[in-house]
N, C-alpha and C. Protein backbone atom coordinates (compact mmCIF):
# COMPACT_ATOMS: atom_id res chain seq x y z
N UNK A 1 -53.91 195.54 251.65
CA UNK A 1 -53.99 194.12 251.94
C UNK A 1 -53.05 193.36 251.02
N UNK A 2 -52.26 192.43 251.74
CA UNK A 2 -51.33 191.87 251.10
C UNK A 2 -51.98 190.87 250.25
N UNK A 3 -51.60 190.87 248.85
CA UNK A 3 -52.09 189.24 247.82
C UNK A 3 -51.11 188.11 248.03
N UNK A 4 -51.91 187.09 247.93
CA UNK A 4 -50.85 185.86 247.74
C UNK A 4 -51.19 185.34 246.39
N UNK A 5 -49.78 185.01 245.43
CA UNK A 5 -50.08 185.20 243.82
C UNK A 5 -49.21 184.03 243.31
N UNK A 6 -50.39 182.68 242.98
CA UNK A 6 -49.69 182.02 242.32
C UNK A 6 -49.22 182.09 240.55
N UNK A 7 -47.76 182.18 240.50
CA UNK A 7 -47.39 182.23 238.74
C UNK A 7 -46.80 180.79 238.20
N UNK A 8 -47.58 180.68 237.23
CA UNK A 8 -47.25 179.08 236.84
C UNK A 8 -46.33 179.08 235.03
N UNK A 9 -45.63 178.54 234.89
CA UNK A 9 -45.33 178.59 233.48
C UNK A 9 -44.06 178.16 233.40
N UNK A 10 -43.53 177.37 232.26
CA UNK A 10 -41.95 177.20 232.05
C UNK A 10 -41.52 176.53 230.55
N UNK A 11 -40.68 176.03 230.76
CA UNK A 11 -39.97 175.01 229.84
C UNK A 11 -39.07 175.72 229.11
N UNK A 12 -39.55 176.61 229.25
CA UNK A 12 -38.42 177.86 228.33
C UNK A 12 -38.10 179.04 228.92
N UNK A 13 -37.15 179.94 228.77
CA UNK A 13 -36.67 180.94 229.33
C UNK A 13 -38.07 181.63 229.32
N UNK A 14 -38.72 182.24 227.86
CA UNK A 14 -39.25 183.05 227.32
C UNK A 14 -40.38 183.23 228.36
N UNK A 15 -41.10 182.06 228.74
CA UNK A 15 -42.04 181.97 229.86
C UNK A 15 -41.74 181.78 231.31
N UNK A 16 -40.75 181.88 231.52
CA UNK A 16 -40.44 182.18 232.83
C UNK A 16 -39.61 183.60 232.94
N UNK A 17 -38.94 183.90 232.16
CA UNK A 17 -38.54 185.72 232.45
C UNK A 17 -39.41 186.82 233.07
N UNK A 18 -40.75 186.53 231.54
CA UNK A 18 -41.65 187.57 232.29
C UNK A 18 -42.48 187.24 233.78
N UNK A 19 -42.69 185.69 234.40
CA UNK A 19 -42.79 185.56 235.49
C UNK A 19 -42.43 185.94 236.27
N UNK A 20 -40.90 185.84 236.19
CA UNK A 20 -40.14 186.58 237.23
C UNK A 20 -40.26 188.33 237.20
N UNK A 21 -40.48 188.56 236.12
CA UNK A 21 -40.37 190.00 236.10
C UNK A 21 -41.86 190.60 237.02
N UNK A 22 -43.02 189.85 236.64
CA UNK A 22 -44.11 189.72 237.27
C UNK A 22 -44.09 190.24 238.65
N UNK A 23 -43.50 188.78 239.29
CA UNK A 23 -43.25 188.90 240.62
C UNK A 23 -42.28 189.92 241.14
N UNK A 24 -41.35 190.51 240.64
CA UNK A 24 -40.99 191.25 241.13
C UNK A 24 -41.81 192.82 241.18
N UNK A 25 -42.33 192.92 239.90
CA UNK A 25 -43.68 193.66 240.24
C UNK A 25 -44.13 194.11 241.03
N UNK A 26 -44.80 192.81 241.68
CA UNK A 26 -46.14 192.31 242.54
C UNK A 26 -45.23 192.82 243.89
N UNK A 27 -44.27 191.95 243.96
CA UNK A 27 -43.50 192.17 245.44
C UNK A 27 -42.80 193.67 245.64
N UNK A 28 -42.98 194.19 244.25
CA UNK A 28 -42.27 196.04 244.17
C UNK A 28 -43.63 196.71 245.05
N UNK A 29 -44.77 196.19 244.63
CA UNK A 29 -45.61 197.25 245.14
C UNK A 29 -46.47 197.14 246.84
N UNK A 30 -45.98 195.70 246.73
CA UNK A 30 -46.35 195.32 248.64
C UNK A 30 -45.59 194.79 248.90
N UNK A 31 -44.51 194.81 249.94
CA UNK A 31 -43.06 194.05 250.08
C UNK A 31 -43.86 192.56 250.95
N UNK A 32 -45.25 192.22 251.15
CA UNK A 32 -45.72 191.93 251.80
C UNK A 32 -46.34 190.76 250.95
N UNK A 33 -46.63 191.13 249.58
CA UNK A 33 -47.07 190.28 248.44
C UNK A 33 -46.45 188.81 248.45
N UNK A 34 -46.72 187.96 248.47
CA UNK A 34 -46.68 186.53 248.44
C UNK A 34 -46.74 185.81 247.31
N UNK A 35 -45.52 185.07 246.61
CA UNK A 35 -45.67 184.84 245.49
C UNK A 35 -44.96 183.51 245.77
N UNK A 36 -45.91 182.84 244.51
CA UNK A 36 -45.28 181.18 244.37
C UNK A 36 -45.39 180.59 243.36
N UNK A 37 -44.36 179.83 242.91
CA UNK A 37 -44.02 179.77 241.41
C UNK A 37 -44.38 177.85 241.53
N UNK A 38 -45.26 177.47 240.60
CA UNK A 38 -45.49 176.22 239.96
C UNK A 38 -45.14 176.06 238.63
N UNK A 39 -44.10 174.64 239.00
CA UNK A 39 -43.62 174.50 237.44
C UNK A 39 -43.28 172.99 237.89
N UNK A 40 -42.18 172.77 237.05
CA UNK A 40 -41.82 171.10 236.51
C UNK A 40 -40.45 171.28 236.91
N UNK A 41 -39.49 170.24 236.81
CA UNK A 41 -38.63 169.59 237.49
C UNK A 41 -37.50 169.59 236.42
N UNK A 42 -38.02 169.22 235.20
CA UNK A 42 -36.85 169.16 234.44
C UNK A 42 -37.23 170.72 233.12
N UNK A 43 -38.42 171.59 233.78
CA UNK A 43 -38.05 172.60 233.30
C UNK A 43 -36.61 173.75 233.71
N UNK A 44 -36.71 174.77 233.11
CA UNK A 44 -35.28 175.63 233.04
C UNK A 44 -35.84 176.45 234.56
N UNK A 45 -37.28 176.29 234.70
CA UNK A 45 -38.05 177.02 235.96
C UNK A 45 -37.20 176.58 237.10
N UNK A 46 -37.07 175.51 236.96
CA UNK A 46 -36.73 174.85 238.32
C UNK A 46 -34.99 175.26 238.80
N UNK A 47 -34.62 175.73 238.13
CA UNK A 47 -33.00 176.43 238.34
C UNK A 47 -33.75 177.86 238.52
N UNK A 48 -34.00 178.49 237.36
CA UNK A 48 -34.44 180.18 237.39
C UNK A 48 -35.32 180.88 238.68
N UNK A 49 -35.95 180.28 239.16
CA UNK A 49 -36.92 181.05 239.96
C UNK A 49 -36.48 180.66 240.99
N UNK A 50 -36.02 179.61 241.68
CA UNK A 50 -35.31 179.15 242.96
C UNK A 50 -33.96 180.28 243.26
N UNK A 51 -33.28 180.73 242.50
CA UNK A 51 -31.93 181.90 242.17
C UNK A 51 -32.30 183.10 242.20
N UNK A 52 -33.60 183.27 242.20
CA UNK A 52 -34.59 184.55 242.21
C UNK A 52 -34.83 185.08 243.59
N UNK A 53 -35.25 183.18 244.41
CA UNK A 53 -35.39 183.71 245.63
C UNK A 53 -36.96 183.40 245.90
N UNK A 54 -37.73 183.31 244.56
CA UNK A 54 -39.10 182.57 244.86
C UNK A 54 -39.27 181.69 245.30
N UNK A 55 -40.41 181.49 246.39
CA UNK A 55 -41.06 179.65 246.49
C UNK A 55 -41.70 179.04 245.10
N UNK A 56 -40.96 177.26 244.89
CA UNK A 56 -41.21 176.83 243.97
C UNK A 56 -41.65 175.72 244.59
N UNK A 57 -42.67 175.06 243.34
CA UNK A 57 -43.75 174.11 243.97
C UNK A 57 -43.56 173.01 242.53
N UNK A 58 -42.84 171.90 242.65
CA UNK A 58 -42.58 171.23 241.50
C UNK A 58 -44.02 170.62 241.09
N UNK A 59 -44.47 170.05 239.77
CA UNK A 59 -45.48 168.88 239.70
C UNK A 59 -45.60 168.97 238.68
N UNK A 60 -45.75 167.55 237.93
CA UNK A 60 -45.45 166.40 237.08
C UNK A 60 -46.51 167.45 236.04
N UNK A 61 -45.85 167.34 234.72
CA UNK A 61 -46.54 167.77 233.78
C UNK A 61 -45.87 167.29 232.31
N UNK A 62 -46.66 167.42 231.24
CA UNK A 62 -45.88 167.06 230.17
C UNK A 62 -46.67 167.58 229.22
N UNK A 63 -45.92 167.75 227.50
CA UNK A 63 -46.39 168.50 226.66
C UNK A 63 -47.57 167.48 225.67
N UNK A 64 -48.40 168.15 225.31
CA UNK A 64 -49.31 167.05 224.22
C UNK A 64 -48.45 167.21 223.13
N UNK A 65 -48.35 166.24 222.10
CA UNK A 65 -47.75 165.89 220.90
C UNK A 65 -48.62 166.90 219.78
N UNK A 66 -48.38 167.63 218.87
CA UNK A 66 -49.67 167.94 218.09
C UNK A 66 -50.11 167.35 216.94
N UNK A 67 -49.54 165.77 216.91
CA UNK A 67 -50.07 164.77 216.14
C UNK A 67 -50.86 163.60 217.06
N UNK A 68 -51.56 162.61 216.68
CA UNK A 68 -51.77 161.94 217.27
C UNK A 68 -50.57 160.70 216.95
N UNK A 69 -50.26 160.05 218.72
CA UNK A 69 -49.17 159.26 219.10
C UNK A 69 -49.62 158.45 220.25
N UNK A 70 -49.09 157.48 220.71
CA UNK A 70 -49.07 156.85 221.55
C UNK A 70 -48.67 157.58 223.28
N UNK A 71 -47.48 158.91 222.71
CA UNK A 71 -47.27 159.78 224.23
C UNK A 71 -48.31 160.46 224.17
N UNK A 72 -49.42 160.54 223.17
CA UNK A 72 -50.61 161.75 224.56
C UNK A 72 -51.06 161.26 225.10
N UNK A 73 -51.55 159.43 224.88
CA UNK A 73 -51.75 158.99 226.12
C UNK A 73 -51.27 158.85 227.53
N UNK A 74 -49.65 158.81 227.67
CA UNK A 74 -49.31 159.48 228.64
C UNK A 74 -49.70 160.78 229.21
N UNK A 75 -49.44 161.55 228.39
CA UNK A 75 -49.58 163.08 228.56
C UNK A 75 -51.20 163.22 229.14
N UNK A 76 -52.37 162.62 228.54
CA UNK A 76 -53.17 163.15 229.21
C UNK A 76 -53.25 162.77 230.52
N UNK A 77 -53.00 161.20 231.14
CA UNK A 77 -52.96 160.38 232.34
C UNK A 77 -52.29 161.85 233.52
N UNK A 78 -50.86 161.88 232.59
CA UNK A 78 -50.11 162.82 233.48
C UNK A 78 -50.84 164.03 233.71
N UNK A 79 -51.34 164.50 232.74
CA UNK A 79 -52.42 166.01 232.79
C UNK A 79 -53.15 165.53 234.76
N UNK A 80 -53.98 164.58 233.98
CA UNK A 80 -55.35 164.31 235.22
C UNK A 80 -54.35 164.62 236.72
N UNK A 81 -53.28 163.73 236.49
CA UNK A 81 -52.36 163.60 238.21
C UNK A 81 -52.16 165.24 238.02
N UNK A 82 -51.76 165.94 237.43
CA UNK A 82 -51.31 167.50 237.72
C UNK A 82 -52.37 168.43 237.88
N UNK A 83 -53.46 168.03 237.52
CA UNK A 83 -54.77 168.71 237.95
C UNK A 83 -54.88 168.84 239.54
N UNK A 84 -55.10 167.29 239.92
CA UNK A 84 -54.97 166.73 241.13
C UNK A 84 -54.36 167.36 242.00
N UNK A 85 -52.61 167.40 241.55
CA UNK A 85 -51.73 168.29 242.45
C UNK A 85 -51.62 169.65 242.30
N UNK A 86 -52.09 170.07 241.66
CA UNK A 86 -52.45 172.08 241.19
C UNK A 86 -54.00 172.31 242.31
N UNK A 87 -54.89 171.16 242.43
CA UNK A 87 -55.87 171.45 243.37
C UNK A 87 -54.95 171.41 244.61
N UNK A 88 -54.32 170.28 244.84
CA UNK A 88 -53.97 170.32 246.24
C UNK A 88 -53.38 171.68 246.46
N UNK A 89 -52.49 172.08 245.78
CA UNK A 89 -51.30 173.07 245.85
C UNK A 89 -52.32 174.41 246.33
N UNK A 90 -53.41 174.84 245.44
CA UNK A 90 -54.26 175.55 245.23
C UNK A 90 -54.63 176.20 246.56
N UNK A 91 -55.23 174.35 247.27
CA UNK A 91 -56.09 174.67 248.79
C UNK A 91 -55.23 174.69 249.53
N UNK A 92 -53.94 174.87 249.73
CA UNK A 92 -53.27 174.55 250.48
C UNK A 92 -52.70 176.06 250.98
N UNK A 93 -52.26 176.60 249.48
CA UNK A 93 -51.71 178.40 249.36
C UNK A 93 -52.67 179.13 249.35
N UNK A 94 -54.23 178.68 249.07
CA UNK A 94 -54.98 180.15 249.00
C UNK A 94 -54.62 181.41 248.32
N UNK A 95 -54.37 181.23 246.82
CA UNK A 95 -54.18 182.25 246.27
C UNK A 95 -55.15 183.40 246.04
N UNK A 96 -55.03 184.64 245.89
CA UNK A 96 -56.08 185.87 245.60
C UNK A 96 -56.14 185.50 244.37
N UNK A 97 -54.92 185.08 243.28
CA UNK A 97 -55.20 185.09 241.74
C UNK A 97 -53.93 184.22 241.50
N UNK A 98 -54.29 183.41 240.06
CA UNK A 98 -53.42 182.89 239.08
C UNK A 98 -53.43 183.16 238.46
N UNK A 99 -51.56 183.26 237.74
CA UNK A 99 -51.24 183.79 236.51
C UNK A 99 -50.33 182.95 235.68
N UNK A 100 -50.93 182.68 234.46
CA UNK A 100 -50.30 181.67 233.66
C UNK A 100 -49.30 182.27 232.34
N UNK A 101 -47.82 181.79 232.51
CA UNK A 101 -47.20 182.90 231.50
C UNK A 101 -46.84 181.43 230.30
N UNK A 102 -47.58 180.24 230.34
CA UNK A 102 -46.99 179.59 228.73
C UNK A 102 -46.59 178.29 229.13
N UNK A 103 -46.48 177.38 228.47
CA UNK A 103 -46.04 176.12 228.45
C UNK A 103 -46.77 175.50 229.57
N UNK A 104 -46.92 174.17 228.77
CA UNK A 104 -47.54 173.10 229.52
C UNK A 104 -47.98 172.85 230.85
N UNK A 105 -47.05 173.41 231.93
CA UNK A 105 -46.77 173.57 233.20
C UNK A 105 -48.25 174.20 233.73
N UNK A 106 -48.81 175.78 232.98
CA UNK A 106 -49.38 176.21 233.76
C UNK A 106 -50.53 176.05 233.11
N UNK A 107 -50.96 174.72 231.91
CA UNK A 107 -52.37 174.73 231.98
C UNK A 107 -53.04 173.98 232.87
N UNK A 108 -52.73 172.88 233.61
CA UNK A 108 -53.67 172.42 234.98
C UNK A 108 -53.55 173.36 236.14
N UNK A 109 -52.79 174.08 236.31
CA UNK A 109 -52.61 175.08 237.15
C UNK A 109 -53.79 176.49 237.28
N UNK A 110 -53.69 177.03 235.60
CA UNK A 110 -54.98 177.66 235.86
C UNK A 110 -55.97 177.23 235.45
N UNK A 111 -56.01 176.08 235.00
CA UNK A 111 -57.49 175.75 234.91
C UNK A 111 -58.09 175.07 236.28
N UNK A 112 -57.27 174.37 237.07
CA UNK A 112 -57.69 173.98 238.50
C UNK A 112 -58.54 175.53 239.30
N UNK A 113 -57.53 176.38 238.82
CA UNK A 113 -57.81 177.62 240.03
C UNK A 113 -59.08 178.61 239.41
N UNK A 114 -59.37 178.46 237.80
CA UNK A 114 -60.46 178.73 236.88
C UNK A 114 -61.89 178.08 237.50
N UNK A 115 -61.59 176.68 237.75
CA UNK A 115 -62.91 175.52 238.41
C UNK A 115 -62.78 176.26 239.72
N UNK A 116 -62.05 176.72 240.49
CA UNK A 116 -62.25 176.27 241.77
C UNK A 116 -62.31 178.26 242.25
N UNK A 117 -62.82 178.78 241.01
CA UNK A 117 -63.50 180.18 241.07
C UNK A 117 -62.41 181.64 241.69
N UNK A 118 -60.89 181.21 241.36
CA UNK A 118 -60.30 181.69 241.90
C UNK A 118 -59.88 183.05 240.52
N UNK A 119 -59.72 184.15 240.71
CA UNK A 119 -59.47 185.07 239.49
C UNK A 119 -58.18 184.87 238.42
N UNK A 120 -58.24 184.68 237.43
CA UNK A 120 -57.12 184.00 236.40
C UNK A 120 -56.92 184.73 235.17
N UNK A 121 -55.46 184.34 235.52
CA UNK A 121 -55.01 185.45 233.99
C UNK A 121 -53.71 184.94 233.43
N UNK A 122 -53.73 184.95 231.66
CA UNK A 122 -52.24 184.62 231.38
C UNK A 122 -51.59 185.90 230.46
N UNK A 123 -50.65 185.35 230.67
CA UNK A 123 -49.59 186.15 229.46
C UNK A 123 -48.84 185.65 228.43
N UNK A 124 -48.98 185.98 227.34
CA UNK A 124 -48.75 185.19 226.31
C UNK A 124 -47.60 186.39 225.36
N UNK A 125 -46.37 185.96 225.48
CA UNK A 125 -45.14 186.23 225.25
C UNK A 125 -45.00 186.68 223.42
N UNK A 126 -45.77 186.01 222.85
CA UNK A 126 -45.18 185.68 221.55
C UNK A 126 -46.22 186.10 220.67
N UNK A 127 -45.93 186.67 219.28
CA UNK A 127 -47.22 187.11 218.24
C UNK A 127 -48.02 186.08 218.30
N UNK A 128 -47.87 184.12 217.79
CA UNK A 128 -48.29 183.43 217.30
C UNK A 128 -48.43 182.64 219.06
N UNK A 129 -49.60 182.64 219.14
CA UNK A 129 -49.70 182.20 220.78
C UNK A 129 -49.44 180.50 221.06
N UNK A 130 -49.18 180.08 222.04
CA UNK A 130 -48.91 178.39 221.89
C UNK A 130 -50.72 177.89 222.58
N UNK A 131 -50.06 176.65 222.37
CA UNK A 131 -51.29 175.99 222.71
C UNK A 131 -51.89 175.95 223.58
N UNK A 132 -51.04 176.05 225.18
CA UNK A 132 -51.80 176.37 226.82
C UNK A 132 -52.66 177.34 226.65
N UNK A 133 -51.90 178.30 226.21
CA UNK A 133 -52.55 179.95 226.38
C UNK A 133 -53.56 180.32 225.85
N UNK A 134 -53.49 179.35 224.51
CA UNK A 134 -54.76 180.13 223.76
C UNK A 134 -56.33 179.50 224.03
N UNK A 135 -55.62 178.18 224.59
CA UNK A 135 -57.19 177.21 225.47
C UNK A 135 -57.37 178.12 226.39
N UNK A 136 -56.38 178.25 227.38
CA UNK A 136 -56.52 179.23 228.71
C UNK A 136 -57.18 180.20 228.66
N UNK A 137 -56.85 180.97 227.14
CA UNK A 137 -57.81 182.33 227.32
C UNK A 137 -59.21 182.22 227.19
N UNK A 138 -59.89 181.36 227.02
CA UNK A 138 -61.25 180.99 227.02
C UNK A 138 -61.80 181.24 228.42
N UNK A 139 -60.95 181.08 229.61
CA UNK A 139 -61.83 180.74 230.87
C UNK A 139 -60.74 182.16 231.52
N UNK A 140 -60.28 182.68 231.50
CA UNK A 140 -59.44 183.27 232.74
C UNK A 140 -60.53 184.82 232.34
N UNK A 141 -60.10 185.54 233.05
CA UNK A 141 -60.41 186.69 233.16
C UNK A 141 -59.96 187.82 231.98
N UNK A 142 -58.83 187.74 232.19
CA UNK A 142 -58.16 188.46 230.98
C UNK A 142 -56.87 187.78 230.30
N UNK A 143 -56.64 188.18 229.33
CA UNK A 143 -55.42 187.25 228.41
C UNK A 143 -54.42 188.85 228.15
N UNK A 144 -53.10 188.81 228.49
CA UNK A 144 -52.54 190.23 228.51
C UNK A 144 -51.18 189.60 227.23
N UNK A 145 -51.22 190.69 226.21
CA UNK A 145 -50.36 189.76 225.16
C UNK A 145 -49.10 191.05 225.08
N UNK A 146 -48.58 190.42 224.49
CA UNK A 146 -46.92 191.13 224.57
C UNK A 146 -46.98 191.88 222.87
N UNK A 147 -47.57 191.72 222.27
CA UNK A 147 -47.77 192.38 220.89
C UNK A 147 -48.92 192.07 220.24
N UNK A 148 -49.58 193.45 219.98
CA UNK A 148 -51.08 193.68 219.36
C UNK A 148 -51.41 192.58 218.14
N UNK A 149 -50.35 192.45 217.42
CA UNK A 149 -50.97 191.45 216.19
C UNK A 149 -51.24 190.39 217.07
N UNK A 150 -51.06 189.54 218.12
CA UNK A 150 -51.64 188.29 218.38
C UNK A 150 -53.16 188.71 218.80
N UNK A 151 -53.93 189.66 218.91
CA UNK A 151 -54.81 189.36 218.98
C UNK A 151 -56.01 188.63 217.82
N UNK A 152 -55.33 188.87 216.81
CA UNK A 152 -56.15 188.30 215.56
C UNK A 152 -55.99 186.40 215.73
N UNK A 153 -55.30 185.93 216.98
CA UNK A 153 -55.23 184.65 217.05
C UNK A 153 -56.01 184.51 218.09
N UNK A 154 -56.64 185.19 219.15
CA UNK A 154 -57.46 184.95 219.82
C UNK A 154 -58.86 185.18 219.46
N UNK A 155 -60.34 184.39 220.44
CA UNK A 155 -61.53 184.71 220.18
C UNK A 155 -61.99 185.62 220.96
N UNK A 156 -62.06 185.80 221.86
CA UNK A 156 -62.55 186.95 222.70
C UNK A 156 -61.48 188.04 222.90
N UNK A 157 -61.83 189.21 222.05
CA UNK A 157 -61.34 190.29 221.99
C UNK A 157 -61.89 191.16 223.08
N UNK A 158 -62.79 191.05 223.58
CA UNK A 158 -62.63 191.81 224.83
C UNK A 158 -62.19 191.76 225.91
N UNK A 159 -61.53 189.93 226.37
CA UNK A 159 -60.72 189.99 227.41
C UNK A 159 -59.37 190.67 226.87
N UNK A 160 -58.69 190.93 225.43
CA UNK A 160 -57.22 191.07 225.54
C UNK A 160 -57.04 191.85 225.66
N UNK A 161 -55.98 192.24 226.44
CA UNK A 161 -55.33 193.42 226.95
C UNK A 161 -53.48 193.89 226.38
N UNK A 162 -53.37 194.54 225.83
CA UNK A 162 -51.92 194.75 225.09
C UNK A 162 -51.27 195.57 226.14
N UNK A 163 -50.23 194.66 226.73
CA UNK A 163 -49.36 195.08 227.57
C UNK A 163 -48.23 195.21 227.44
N UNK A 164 -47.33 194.51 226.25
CA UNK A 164 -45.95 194.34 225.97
C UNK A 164 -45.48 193.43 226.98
N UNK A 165 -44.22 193.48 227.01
CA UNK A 165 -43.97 191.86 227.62
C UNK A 165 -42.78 192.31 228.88
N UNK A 166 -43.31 191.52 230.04
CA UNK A 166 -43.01 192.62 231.06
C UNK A 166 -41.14 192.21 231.41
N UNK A 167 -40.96 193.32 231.63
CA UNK A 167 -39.16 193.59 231.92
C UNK A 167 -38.70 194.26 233.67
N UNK A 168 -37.77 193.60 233.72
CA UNK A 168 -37.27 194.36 235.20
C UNK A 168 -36.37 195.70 235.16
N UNK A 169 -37.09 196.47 235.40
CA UNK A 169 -36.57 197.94 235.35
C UNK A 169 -34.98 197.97 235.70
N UNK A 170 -35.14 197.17 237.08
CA UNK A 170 -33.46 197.82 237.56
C UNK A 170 -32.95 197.03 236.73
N UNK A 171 -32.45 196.21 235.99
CA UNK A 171 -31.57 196.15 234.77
C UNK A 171 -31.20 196.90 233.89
N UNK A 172 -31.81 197.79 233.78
CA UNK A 172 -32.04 199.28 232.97
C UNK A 172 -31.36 200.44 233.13
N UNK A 173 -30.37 200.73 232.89
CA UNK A 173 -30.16 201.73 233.46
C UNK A 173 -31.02 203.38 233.48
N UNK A 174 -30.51 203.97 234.48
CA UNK A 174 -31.82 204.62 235.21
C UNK A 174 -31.73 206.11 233.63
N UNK A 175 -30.90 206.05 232.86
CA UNK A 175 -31.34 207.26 231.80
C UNK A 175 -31.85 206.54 230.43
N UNK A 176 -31.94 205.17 230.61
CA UNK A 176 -32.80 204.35 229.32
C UNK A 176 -34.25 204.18 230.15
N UNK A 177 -34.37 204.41 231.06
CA UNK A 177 -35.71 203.77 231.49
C UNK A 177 -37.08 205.10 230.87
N UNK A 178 -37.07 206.47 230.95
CA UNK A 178 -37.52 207.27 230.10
C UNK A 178 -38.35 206.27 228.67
N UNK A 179 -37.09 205.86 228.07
CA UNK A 179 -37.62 205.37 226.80
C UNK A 179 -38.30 204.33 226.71
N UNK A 180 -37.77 203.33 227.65
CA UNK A 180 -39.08 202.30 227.62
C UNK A 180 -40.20 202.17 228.04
């Protein structure tokens, strides 16, 4: 049975690579797999995953300050509207699962699809985890980290899962792939 798999995350290469690598994954093992990428407009997402060949689903998001300022009041206003449009987006695609790989982008994304009982998971790229991810891992299913020391930054050690941080094989050539 084919999945339909929303991946949300951007602003930086770092969190959109392994997305893409994701999806190609997903689409390696059912050519049938359905994948759709939510992100932002003036992220690097919005060039990268469109060149990939993925469906992309823009909506308004922005980063919290980690002082207090006058922009988180924006930022949260903007949060509420991206909730809003991550539900719509949500009921609209019927995803089997969301997967959140980092930055701002994909915390109304899986937390919409977290409320609305859909199966959720992120990936968190980096030893020292950022701020989406490490709220995120509270509610998703599992939290899959790219290197074992970040788990001493998370609380629930029994969702994490040490996966390393996912790569596209055919870039590889086929007598290095053995080693990785």
């Amino acid at each position: 049975m084919a999945l339909k798999v929303i991946i949300s995350g951007g602003g930086t290469g770092g969190h959109i690579y392994p997305g893409i690598s994701l999806a190609y994954e997903i689409k390696g093992r059912d050519i049938n797999n359905d994948i759709l990428f939510v992100g932002t407009e003036r992220g690097l997402e919005s060039k990268l995953v469109p060149r990939e060949g993925f469906k992309f689903i823009i909506i308004k998001a922005q980063g919290i300050q980690r002082k207090i300022c006058i922009e988180n009041l924006a930022a949260i206003i903007i949060f509420l509207f991206s909730l809003f449009q991550s539900y719509k987006i949500i009921k609209k695609y019927k995803p089997d699962i969301v997967i959140g790989t980092g930055g701002y982008v994909s915390g109304s994304v899986v937390l919409m699809a977290a409320i609305l009982g859909i199966p959720t998971f992120v990936h968190e790229q980096n030893v020292i985890p950022g701020i989406t991810n490490k709220f995120l891992s509270r509610i998703t299913r599992a939290t899959f980290l790219s290197f074992n020391q970040s788990k001493e930054y998370f609380n629930n050690k029994a969702k994490l899962i040490f996966t390393g941080n996912p790569i596209r094989f055919k870039n590889i050539k086929p007598e290095h792939r053995q080693r990785v």
